[in-house]
PDB file of N, CA and C in Angstrom:
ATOM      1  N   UNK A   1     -21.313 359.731  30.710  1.00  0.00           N
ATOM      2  CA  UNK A   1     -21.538 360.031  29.337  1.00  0.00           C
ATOM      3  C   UNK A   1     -22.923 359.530  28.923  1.00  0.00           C
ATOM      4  N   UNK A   2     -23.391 360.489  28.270  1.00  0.00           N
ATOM      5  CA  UNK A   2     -25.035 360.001  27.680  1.00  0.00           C
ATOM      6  C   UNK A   2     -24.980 359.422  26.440  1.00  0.00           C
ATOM      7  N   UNK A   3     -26.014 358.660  25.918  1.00  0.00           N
ATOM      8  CA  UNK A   3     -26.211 358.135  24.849  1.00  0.00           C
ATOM      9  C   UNK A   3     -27.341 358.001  24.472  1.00  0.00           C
ATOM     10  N   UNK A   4     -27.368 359.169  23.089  1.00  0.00           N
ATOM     11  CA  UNK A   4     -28.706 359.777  22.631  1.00  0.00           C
ATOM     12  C   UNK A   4     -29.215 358.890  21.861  1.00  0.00           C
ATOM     13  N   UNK A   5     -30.191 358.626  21.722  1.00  0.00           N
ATOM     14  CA  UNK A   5     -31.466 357.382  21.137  1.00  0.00           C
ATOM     15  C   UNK A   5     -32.106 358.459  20.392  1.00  0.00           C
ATOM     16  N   UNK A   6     -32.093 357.983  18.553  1.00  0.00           N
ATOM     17  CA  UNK A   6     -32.826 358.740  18.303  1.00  0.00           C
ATOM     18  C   UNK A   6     -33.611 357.708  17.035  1.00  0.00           C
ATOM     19  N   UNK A   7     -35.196 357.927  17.996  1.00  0.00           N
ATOM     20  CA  UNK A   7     -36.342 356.805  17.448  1.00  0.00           C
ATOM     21  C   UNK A   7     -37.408 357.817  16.775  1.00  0.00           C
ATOM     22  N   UNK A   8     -37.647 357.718  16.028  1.00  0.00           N
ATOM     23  CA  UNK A   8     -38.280 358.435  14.836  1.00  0.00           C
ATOM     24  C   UNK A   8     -39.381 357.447  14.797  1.00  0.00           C
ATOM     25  N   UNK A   9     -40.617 358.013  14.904  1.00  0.00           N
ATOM     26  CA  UNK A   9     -42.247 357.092  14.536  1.00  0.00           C
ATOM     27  C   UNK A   9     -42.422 357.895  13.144  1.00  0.00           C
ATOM     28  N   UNK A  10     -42.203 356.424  12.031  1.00  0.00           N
ATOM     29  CA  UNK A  10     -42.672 356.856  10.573  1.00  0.00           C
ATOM     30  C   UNK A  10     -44.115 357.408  10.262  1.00  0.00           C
ATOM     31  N   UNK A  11     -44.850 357.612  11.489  1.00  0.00           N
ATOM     32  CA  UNK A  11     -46.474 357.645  11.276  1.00  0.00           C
ATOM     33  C   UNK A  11     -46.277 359.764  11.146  1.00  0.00           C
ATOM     34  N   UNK A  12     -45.512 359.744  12.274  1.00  0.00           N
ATOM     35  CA  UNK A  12     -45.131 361.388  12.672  1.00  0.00           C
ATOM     36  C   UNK A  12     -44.048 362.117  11.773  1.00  0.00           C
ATOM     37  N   UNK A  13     -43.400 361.552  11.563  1.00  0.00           N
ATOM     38  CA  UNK A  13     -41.924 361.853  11.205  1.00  0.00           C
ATOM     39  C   UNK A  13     -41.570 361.316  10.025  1.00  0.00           C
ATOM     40  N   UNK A  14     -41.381 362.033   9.020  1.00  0.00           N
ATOM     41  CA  UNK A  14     -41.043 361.558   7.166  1.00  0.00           C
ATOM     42  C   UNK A  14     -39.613 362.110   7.205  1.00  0.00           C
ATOM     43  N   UNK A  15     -38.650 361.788   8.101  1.00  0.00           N
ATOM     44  CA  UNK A  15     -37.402 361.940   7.880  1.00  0.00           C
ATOM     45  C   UNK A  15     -36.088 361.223   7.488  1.00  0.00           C
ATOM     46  N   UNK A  16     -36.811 360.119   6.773  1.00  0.00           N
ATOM     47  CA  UNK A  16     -36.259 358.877   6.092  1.00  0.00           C
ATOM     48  C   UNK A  16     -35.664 358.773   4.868  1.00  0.00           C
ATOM     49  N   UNK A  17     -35.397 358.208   4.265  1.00  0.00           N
ATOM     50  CA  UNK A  17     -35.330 357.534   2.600  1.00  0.00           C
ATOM     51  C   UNK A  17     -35.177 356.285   2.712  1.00  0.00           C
ATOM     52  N   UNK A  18     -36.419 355.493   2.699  1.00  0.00           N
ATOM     53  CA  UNK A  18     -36.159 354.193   2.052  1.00  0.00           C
ATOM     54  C   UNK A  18     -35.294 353.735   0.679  1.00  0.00           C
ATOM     55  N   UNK A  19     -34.327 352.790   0.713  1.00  0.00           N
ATOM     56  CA  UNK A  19     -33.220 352.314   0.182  1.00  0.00           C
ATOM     57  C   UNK A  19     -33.982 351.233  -0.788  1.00  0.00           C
ATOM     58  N   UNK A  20     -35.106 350.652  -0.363  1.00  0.00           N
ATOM     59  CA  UNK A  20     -35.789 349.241  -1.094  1.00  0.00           C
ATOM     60  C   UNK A  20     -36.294 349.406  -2.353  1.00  0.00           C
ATOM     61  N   UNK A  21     -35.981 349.041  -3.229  1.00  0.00           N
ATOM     62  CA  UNK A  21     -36.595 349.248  -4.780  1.00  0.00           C
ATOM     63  C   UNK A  21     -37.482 348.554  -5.319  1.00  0.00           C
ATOM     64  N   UNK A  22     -39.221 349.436  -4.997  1.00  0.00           N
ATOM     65  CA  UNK A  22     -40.180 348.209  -5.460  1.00  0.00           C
ATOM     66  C   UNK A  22     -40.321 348.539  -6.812  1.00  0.00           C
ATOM     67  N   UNK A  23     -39.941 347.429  -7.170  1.00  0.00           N
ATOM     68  CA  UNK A  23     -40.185 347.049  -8.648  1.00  0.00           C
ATOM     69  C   UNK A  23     -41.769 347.225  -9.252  1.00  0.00           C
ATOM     70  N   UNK A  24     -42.027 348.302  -9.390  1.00  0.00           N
ATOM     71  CA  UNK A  24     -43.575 348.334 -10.318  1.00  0.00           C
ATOM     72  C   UNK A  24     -44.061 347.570 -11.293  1.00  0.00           C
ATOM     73  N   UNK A  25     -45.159 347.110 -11.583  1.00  0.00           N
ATOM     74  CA  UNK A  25     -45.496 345.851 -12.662  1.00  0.00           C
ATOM     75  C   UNK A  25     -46.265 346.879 -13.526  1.00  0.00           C
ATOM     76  N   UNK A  26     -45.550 348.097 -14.173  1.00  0.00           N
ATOM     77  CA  UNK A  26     -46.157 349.081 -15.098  1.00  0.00           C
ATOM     78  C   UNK A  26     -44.993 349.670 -15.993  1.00  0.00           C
ATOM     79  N   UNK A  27     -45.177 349.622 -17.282  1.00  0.00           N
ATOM     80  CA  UNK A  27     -44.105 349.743 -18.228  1.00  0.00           C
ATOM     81  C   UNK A  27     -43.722 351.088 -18.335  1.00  0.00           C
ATOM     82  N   UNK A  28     -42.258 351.260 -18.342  1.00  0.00           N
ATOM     83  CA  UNK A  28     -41.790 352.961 -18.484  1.00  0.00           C
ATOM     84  C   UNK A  28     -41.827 353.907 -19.767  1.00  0.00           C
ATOM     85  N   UNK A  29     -42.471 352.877 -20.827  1.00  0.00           N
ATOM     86  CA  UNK A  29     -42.336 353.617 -21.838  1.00  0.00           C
ATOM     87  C   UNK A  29     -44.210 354.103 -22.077  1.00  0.00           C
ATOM     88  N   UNK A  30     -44.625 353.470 -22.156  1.00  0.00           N
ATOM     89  CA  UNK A  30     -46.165 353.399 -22.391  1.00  0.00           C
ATOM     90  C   UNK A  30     -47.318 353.288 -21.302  1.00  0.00           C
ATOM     91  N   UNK A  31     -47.117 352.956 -20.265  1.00  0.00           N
ATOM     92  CA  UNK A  31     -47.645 353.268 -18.920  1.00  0.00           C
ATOM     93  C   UNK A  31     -48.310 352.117 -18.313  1.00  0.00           C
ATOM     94  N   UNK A  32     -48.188 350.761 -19.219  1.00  0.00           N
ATOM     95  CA  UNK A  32     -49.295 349.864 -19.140  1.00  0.00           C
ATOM     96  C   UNK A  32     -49.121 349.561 -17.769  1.00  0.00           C
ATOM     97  N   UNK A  33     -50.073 349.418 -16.879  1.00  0.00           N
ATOM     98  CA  UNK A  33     -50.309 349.007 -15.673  1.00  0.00           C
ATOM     99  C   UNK A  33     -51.570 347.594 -15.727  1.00  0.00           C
ATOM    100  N   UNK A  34     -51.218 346.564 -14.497  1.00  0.00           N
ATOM    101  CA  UNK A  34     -52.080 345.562 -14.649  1.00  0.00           C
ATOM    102  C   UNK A  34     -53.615 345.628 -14.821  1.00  0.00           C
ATOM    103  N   UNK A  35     -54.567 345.188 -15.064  1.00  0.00           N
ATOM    104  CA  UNK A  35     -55.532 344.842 -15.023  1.00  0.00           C
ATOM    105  C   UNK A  35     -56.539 344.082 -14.276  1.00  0.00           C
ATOM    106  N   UNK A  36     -57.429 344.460 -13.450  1.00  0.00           N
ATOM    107  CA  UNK A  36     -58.478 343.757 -12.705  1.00  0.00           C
ATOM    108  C   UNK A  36     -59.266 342.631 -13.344  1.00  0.00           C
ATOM    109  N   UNK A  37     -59.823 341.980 -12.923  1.00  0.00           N
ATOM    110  CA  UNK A  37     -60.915 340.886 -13.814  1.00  0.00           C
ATOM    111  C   UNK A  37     -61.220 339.801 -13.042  1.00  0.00           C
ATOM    112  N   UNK A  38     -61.964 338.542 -13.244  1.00  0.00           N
ATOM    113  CA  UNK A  38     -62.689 337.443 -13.065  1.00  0.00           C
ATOM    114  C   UNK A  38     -61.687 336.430 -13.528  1.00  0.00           C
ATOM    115  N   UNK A  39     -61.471 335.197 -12.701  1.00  0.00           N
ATOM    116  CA  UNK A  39     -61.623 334.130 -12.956  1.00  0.00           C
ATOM    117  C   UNK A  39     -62.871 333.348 -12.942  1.00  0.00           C
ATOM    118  N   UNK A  40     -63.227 333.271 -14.418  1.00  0.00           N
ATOM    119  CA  UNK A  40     -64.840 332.438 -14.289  1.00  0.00           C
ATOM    120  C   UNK A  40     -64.465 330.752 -14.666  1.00  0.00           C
ATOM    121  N   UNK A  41     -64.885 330.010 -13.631  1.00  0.00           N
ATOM    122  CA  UNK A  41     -65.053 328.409 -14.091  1.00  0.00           C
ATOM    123  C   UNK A  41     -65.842 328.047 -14.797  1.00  0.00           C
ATOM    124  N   UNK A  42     -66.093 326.500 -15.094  1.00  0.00           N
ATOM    125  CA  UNK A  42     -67.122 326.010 -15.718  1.00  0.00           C
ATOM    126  C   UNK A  42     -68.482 326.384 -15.206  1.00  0.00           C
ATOM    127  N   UNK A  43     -68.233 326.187 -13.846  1.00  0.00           N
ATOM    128  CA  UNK A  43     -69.785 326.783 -13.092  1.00  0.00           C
ATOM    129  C   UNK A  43     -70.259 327.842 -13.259  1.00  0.00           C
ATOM    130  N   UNK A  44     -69.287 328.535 -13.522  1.00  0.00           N
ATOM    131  CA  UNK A  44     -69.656 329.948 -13.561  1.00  0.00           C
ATOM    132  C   UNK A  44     -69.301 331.033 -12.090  1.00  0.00           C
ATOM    133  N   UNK A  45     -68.097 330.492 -11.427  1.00  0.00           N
ATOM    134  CA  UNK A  45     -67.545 330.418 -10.444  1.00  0.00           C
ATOM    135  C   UNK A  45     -66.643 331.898 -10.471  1.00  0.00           C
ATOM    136  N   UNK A  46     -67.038 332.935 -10.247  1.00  0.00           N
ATOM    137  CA  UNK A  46     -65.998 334.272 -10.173  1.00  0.00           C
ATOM    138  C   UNK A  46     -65.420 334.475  -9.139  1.00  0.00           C
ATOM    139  N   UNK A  47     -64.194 334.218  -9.417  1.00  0.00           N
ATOM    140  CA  UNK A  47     -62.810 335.205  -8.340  1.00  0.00           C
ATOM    141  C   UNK A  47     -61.987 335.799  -8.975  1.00  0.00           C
ATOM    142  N   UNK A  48     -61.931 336.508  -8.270  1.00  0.00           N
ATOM    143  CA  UNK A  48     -60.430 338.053  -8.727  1.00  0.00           C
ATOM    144  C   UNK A  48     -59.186 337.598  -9.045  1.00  0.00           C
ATOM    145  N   UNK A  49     -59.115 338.514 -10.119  1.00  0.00           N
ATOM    146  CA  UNK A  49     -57.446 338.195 -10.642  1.00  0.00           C
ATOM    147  C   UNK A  49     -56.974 339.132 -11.169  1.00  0.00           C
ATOM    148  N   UNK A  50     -55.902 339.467 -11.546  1.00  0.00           N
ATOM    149  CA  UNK A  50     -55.045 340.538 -11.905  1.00  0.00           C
ATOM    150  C   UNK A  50     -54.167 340.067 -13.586  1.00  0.00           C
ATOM    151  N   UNK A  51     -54.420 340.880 -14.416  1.00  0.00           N
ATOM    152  CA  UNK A  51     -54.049 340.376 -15.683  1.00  0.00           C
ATOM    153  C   UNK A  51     -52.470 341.353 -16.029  1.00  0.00           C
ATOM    154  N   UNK A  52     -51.298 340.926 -15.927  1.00  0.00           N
ATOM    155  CA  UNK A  52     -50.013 341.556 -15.518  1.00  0.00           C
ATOM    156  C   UNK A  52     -49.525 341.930 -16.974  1.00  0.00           C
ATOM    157  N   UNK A  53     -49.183 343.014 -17.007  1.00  0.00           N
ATOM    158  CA  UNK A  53     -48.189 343.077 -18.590  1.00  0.00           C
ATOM    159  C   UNK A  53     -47.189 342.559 -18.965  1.00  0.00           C
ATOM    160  N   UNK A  54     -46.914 342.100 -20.103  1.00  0.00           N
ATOM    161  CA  UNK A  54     -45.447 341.095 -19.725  1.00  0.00           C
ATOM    162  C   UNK A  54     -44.548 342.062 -20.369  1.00  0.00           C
ATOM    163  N   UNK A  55     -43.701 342.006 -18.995  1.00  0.00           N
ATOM    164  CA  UNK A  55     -42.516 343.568 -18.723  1.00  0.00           C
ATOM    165  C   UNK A  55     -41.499 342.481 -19.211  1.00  0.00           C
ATOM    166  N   UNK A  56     -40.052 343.163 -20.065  1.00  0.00           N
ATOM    167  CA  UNK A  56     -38.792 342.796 -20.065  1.00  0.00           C
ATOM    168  C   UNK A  56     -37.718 343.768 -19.613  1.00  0.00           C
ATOM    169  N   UNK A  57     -37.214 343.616 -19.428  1.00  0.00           N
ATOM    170  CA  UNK A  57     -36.151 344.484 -18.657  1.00  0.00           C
ATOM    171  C   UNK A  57     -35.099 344.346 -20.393  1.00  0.00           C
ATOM    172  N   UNK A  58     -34.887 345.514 -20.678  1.00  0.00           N
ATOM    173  CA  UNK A  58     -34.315 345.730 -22.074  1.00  0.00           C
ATOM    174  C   UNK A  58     -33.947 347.172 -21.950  1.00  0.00           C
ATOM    175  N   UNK A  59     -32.215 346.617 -22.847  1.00  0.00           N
ATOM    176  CA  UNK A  59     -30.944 347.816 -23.007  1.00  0.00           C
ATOM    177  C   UNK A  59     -31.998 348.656 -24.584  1.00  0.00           C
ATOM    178  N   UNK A  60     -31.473 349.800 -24.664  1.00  0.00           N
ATOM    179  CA  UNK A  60     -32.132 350.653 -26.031  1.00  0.00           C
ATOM    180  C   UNK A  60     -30.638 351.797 -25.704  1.00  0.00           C
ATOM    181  N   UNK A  61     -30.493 351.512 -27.345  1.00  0.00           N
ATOM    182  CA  UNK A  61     -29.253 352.440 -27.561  1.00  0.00           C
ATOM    183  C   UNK A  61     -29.778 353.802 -28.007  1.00  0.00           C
ATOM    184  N   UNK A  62     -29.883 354.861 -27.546  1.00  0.00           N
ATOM    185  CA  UNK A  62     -29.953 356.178 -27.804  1.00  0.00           C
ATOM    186  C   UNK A  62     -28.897 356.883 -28.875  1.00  0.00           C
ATOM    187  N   UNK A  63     -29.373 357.099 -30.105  1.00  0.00           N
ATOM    188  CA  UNK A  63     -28.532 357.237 -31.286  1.00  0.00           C
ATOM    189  C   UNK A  63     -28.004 359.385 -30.758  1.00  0.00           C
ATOM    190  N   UNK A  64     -28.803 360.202 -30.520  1.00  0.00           N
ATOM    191  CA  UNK A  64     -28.716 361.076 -29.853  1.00  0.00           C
ATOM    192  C   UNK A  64     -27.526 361.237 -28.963  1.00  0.00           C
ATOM    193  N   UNK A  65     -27.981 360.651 -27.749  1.00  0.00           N
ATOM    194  CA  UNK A  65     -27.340 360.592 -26.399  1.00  0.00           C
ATOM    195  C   UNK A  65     -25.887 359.918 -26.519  1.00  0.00           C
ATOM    196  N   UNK A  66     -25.962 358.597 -27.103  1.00  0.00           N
ATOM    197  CA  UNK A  66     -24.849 358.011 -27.833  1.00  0.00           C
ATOM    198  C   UNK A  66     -24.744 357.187 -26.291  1.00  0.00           C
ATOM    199  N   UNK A  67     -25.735 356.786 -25.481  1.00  0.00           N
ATOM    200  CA  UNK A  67     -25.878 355.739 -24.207  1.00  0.00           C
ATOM    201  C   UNK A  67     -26.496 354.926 -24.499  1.00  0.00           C
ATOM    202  N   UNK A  68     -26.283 353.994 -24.212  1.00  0.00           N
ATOM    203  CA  UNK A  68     -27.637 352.732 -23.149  1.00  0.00           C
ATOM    204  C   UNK A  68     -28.518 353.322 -22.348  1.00  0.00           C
ATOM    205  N   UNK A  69     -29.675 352.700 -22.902  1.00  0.00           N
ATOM    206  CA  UNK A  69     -30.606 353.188 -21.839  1.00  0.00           C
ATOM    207  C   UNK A  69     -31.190 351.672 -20.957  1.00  0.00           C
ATOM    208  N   UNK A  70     -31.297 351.746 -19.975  1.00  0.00           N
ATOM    209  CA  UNK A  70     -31.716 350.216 -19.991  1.00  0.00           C
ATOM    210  C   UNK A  70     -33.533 350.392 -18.901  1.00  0.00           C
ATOM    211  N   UNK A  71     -34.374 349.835 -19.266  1.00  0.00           N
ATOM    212  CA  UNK A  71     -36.198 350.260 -19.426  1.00  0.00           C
ATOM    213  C   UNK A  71     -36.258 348.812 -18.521  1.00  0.00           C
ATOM    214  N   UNK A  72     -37.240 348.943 -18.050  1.00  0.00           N
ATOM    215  CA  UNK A  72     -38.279 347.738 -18.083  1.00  0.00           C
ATOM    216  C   UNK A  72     -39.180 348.265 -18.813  1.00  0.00           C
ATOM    217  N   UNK A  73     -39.780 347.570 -19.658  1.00  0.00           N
ATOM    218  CA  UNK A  73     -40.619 348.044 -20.445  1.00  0.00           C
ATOM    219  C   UNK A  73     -41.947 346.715 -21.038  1.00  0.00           C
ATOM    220  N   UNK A  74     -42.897 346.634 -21.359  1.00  0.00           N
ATOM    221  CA  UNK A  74     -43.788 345.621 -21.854  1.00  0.00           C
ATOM    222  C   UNK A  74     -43.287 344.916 -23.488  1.00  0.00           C
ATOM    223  N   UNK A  75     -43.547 343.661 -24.117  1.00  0.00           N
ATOM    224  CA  UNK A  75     -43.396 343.353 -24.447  1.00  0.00           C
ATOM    225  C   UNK A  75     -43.897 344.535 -26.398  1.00  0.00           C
ATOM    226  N   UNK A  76     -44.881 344.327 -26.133  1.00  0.00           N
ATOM    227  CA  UNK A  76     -45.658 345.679 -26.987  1.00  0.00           C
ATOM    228  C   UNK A  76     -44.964 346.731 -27.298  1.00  0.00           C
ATOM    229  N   UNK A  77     -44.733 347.438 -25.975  1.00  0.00           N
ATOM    230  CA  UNK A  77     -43.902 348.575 -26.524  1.00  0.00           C
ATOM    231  C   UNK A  77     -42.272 348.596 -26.852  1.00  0.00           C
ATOM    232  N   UNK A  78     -41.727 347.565 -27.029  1.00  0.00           N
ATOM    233  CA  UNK A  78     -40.464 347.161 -27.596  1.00  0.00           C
ATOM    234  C   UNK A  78     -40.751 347.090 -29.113  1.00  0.00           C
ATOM    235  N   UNK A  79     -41.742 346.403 -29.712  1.00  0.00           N
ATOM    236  CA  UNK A  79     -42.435 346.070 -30.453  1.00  0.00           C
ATOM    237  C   UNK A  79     -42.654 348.142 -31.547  1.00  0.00           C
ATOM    238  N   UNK A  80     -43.196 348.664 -30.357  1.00  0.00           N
ATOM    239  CA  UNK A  80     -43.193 350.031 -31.058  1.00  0.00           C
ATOM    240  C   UNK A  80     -42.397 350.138 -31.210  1.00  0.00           C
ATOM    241  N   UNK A  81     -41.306 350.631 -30.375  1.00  0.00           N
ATOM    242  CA  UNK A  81     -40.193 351.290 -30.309  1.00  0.00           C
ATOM    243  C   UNK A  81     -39.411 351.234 -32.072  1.00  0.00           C
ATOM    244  N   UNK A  82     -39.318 349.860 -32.133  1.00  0.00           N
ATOM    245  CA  UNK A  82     -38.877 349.180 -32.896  1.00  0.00           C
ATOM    246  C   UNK A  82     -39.530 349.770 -34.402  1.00  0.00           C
ATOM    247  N   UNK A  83     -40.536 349.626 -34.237  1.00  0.00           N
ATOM    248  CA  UNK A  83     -41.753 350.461 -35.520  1.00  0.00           C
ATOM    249  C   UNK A  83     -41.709 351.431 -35.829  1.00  0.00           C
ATOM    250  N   UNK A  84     -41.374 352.354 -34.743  1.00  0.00           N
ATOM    251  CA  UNK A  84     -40.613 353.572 -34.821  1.00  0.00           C
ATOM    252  C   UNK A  84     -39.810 354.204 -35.480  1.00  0.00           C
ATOM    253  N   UNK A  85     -38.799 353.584 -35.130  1.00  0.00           N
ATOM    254  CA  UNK A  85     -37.219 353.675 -35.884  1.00  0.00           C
ATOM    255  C   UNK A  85     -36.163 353.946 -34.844  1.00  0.00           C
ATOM    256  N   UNK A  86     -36.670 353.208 -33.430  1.00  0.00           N
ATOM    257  CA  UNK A  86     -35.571 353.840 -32.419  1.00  0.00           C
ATOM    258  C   UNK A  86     -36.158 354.093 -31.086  1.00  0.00           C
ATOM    259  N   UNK A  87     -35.310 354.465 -29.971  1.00  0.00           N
ATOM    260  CA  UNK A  87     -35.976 355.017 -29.169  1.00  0.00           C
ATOM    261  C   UNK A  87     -35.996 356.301 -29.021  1.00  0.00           C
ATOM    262  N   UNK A  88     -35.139 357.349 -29.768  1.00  0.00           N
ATOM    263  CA  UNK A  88     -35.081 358.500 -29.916  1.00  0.00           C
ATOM    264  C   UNK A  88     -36.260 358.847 -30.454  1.00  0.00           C
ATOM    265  N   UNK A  89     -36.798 358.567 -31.443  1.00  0.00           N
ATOM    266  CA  UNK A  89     -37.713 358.703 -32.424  1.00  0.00           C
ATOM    267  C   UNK A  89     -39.323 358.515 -31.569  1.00  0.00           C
ATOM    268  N   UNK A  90     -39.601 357.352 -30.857  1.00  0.00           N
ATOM    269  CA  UNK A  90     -40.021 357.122 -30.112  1.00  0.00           C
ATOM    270  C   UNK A  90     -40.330 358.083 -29.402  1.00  0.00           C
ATOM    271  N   UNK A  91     -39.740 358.904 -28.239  1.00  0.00           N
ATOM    272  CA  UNK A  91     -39.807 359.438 -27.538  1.00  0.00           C
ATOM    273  C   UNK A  91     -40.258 360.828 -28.093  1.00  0.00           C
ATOM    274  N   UNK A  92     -39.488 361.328 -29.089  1.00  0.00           N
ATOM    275  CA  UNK A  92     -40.171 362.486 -29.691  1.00  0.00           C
ATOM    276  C   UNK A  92     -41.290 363.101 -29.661  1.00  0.00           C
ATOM    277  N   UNK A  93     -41.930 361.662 -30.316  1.00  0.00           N
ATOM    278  CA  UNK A  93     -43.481 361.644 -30.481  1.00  0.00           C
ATOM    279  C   UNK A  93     -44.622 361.136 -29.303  1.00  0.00           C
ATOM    280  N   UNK A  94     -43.806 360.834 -28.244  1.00  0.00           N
ATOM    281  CA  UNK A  94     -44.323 360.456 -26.595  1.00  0.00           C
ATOM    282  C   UNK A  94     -44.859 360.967 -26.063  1.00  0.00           C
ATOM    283  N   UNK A  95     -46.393 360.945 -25.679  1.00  0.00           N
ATOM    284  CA  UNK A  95     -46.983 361.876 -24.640  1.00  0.00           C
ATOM    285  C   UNK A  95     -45.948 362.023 -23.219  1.00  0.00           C
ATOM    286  N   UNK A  96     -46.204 363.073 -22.559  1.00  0.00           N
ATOM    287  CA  UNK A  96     -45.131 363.272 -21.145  1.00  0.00           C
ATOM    288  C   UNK A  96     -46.217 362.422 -20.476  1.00  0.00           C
ATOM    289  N   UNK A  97     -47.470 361.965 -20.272  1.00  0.00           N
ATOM    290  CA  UNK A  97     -48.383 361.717 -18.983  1.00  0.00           C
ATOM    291  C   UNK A  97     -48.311 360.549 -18.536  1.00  0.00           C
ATOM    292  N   UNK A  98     -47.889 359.300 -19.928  1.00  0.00           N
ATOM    293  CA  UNK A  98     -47.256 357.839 -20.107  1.00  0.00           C
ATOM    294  C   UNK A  98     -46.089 357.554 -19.274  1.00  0.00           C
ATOM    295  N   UNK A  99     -45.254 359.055 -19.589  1.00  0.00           N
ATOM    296  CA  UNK A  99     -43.595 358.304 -19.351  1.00  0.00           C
ATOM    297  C   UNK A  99     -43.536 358.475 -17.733  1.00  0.00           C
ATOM    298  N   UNK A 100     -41.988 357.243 -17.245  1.00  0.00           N
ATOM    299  CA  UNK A 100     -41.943 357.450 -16.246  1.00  0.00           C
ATOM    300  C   UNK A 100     -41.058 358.480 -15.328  1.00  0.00           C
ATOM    301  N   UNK A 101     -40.470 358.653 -14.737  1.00  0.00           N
ATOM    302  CA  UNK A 101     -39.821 360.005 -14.265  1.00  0.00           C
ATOM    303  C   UNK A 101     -38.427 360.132 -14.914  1.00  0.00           C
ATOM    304  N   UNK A 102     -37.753 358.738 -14.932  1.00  0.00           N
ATOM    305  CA  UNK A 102     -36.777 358.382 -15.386  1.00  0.00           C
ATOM    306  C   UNK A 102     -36.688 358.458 -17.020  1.00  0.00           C
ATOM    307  N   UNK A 103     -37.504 358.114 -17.950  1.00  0.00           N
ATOM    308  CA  UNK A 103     -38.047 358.152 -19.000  1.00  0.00           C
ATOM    309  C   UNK A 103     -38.430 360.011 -19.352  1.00  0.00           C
ATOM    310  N   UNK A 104     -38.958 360.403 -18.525  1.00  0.00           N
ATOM    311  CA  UNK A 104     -39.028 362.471 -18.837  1.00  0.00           C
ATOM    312  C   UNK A 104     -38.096 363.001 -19.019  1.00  0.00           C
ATOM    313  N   UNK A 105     -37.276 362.345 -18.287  1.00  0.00           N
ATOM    314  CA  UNK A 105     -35.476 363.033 -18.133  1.00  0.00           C
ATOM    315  C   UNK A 105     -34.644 363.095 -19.331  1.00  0.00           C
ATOM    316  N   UNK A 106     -34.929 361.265 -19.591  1.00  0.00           N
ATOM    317  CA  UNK A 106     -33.674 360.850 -20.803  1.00  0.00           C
ATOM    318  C   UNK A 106     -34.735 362.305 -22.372  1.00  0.00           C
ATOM    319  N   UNK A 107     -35.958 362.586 -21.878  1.00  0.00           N
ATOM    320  CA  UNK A 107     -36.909 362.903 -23.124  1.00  0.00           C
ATOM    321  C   UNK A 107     -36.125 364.367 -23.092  1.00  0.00           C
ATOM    322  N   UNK A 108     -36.367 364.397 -21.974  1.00  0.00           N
ATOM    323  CA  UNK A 108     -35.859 366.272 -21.901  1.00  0.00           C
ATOM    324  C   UNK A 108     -34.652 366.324 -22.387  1.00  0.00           C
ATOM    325  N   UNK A 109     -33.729 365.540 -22.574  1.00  0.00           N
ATOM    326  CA  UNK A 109     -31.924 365.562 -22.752  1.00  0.00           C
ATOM    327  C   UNK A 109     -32.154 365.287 -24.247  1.00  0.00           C
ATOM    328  N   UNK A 110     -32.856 364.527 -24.798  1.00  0.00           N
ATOM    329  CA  UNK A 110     -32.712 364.612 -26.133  1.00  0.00           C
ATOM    330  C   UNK A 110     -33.392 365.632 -27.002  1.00  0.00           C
ATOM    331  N   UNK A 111     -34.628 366.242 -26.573  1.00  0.00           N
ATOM    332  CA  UNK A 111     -35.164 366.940 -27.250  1.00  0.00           C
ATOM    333  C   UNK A 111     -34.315 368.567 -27.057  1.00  0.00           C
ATOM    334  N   UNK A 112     -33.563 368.450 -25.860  1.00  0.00           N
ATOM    335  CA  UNK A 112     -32.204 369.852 -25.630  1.00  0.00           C
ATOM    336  C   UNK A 112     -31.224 369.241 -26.613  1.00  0.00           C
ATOM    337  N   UNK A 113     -30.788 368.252 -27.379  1.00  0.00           N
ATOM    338  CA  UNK A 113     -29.972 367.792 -27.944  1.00  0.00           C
ATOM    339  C   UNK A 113     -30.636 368.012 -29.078  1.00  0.00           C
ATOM    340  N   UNK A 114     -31.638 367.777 -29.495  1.00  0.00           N
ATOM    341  CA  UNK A 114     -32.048 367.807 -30.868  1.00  0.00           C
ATOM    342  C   UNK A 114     -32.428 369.013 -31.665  1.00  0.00           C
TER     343      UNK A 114
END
């Protein structure tokens, strides 16, 4: 009896789905992604650094949908949302080029709802 080996080189062969969920440091509602820059010392000493958005991972009740939505999202744009009157409301008025794939979807279901 044989026993077939089957070894796939990821360089050749895209016949996968990675299972691992990298967590992006870029907000789903507003797009903010980190920032490049300088650490300057007293000397006047420059090295690289990365200036991060501060993401929360936050539930938003969809008055529409009548779900939870649950975002990572930046601190700021909770802040809109909120200014808004919602996240329905929010989204309405949302450019598509910001949102994230997950975020287009819930947009498309409400604006077919609305």
């Amino acid at each position: 009896m044989k026993q077939l080996e089957l070894t796939l080189d990821p360089a050749i062969h895209k016949n996968y789905i990675t299972r691992i969920k990298i967590m992006s440091k870029r907000c789903e509602l507003t797009g903010i992604s980190p920032l490049k820059g300088n650490n300057v010392s007293h000397a006047k000493n420059k090295t690289k650094r990365r200036f991060l958005p501060n993401l929360k991972k936050v539930i938003f009740r969809s008055d529409i949908l009548k779900k939870n939505v649950k975002l990572n999202v930046a601190n700021a744009a909770v802040r809109t949302v909120d200014f808004k009157g919602g996240l329905d409301k929010f989204l309405i008025s949302a450019k598509k080029a910001k949102l994230s794939k997950k975020v287009k979807k819930i947009k498309a279901s409400i604006s077919a709802k609305s």
